[in-house]
C-alpha atoms as a PDB file:
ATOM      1  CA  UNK A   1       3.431  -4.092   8.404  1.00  0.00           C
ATOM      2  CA  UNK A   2       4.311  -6.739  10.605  1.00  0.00           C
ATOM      3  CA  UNK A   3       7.136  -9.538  10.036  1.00  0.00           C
ATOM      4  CA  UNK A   4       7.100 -13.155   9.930  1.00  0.00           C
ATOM      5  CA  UNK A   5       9.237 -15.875   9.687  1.00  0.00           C
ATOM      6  CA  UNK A   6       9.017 -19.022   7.402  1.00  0.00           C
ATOM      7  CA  UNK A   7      10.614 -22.218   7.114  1.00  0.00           C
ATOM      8  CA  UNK A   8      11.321 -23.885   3.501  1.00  0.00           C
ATOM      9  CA  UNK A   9      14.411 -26.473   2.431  1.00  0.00           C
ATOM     10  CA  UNK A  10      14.265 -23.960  -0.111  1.00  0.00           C
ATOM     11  CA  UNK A  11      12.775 -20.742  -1.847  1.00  0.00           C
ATOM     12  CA  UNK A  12       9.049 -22.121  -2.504  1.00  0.00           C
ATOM     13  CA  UNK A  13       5.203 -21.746  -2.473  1.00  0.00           C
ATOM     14  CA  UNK A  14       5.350 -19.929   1.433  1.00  0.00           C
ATOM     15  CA  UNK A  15       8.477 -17.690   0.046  1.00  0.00           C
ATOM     16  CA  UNK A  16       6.226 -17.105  -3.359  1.00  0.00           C
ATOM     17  CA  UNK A  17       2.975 -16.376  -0.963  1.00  0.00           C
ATOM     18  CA  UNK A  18       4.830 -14.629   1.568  1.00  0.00           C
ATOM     19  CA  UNK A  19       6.657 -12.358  -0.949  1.00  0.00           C
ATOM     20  CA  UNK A  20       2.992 -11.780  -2.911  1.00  0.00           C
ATOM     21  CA  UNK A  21       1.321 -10.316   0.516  1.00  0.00           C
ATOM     22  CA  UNK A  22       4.085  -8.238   1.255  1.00  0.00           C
ATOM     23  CA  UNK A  23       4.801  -6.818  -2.238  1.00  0.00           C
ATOM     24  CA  UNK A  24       2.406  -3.670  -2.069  1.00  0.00           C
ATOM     25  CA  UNK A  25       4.224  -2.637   0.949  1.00  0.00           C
ATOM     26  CA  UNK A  26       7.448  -3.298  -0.032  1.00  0.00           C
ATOM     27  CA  UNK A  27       7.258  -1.362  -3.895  1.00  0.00           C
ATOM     28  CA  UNK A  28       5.348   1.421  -1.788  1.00  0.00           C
ATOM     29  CA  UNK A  29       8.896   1.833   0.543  1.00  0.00           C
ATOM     30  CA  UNK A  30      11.034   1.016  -3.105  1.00  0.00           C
ATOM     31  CA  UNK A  31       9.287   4.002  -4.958  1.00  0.00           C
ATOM     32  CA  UNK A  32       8.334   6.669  -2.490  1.00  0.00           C
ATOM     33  CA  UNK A  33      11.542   8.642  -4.249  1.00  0.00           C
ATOM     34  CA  UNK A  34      10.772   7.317  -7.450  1.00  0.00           C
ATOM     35  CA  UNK A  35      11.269   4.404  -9.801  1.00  0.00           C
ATOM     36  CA  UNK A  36      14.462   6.589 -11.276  1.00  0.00           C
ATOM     37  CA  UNK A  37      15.774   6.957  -8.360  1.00  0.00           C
ATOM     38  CA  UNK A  38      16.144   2.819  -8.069  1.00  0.00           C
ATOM     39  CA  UNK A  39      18.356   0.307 -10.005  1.00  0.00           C
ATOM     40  CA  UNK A  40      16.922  -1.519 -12.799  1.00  0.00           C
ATOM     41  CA  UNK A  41      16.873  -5.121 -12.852  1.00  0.00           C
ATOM     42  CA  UNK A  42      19.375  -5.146 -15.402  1.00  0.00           C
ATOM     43  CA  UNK A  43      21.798  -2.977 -12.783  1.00  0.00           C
ATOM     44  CA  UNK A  44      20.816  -4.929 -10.191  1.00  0.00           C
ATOM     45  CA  UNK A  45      21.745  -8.105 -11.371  1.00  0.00           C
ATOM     46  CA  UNK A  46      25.003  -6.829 -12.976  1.00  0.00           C
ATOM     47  CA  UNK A  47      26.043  -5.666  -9.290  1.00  0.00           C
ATOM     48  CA  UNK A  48      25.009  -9.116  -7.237  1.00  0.00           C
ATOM     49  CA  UNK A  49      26.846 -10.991 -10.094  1.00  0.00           C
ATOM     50  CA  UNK A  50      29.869  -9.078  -9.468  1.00  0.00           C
ATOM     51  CA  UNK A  51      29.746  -8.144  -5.564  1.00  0.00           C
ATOM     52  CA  UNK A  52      27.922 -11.684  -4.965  1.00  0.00           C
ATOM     53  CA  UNK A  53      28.071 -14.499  -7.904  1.00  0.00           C
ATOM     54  CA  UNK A  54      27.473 -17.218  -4.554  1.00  0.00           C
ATOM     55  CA  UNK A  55      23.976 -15.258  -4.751  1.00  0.00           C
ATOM     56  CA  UNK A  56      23.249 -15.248  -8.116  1.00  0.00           C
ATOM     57  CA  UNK A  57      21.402 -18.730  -8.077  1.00  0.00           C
ATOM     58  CA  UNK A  58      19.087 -17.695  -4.942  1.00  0.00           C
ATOM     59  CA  UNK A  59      18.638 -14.403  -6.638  1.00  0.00           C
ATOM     60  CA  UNK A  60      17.476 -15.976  -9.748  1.00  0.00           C
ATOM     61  CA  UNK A  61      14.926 -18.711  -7.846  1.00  0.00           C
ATOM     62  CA  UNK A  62      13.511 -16.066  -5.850  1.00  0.00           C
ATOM     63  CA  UNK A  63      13.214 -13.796  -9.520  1.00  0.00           C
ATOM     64  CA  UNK A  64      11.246 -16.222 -10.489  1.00  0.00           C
ATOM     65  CA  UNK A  65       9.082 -17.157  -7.662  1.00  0.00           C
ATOM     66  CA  UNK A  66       8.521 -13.461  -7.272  1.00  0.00           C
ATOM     67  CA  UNK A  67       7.101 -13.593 -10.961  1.00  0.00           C
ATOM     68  CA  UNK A  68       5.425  -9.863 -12.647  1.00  0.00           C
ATOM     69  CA  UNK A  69       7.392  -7.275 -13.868  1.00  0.00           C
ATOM     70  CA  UNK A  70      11.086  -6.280 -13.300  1.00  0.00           C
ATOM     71  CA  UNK A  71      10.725  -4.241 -10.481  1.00  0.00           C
ATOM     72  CA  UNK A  72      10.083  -7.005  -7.904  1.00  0.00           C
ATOM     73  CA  UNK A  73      13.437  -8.116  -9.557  1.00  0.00           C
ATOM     74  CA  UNK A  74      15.232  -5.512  -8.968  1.00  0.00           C
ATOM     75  CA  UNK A  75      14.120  -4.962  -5.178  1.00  0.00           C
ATOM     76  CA  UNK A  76      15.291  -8.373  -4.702  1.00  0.00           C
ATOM     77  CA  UNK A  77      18.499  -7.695  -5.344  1.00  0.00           C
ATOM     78  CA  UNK A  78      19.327  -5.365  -2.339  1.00  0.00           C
ATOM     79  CA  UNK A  79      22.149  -4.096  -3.789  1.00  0.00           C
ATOM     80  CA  UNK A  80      21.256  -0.556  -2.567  1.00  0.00           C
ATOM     81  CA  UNK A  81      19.090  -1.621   0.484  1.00  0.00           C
ATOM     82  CA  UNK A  82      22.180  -1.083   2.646  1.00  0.00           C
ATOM     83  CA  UNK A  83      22.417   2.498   1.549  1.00  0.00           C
ATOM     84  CA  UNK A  84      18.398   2.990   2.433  1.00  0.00           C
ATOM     85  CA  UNK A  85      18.893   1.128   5.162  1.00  0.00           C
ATOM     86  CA  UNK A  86      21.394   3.332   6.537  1.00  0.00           C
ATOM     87  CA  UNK A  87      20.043   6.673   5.630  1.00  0.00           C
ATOM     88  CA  UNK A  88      16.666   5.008   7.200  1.00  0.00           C
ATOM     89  CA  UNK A  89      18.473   5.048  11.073  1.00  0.00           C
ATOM     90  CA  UNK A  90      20.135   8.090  10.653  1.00  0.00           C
ATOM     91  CA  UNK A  91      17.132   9.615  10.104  1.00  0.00           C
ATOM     92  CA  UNK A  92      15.506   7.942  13.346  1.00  0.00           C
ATOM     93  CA  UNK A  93      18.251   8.495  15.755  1.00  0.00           C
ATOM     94  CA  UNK A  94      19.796   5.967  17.959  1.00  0.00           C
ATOM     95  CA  UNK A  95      17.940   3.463  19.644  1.00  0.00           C
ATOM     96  CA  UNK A  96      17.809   4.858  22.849  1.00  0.00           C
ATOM     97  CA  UNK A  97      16.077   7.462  21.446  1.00  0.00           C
ATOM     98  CA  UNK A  98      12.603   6.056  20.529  1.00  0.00           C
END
């Protein structure tokens, strides 16, 4: 998977399309442990509106935009991507490493 930046005033079609060609990638990384081992959508939203109500109307455009079933949703949220994203450079070492 490569990355790739886009430009919109605001959450849109290239977001929506953008979002669509990455999502097999993205729920393959979300559930290789498991979709039990993730937040719901319900948790998920519960912990931005608490940790980050100033996100909750992004998170809700971008919900909606995403479209399908909750677990886009919930991966949306991030509210335990800092967590993965942690464990994930532990597990690679530093930098000067690779």
């Amino acid at each position: 998977m490569y990355w790739r930046a886009i430009s919109e005033d605001t959450p849109g079609p290239k977001w929506a399309g953008l979002f669509r060609e990455y999502w097999p990638d993205y729920r393959a990384w979300w559930l290789k442990e498991g979709e039990t081992s993730r937040p719901t959508y319900a948790t998920s939203a519960r912990a931005l509106k608490t940790h980050m109500p100033e996100m909750v109307p992004l998170y809700d455009q971008l919900c909606e935009l995403a479209g399908g079933p909750t677990t886009p949703r919930a991966f949306s949220a991030f509210t335990h991507h800092r967590r993965i994203l942690r464990d994930a450079v532990r597990q690679s070492g530093p930098a000067s490493s690779r």
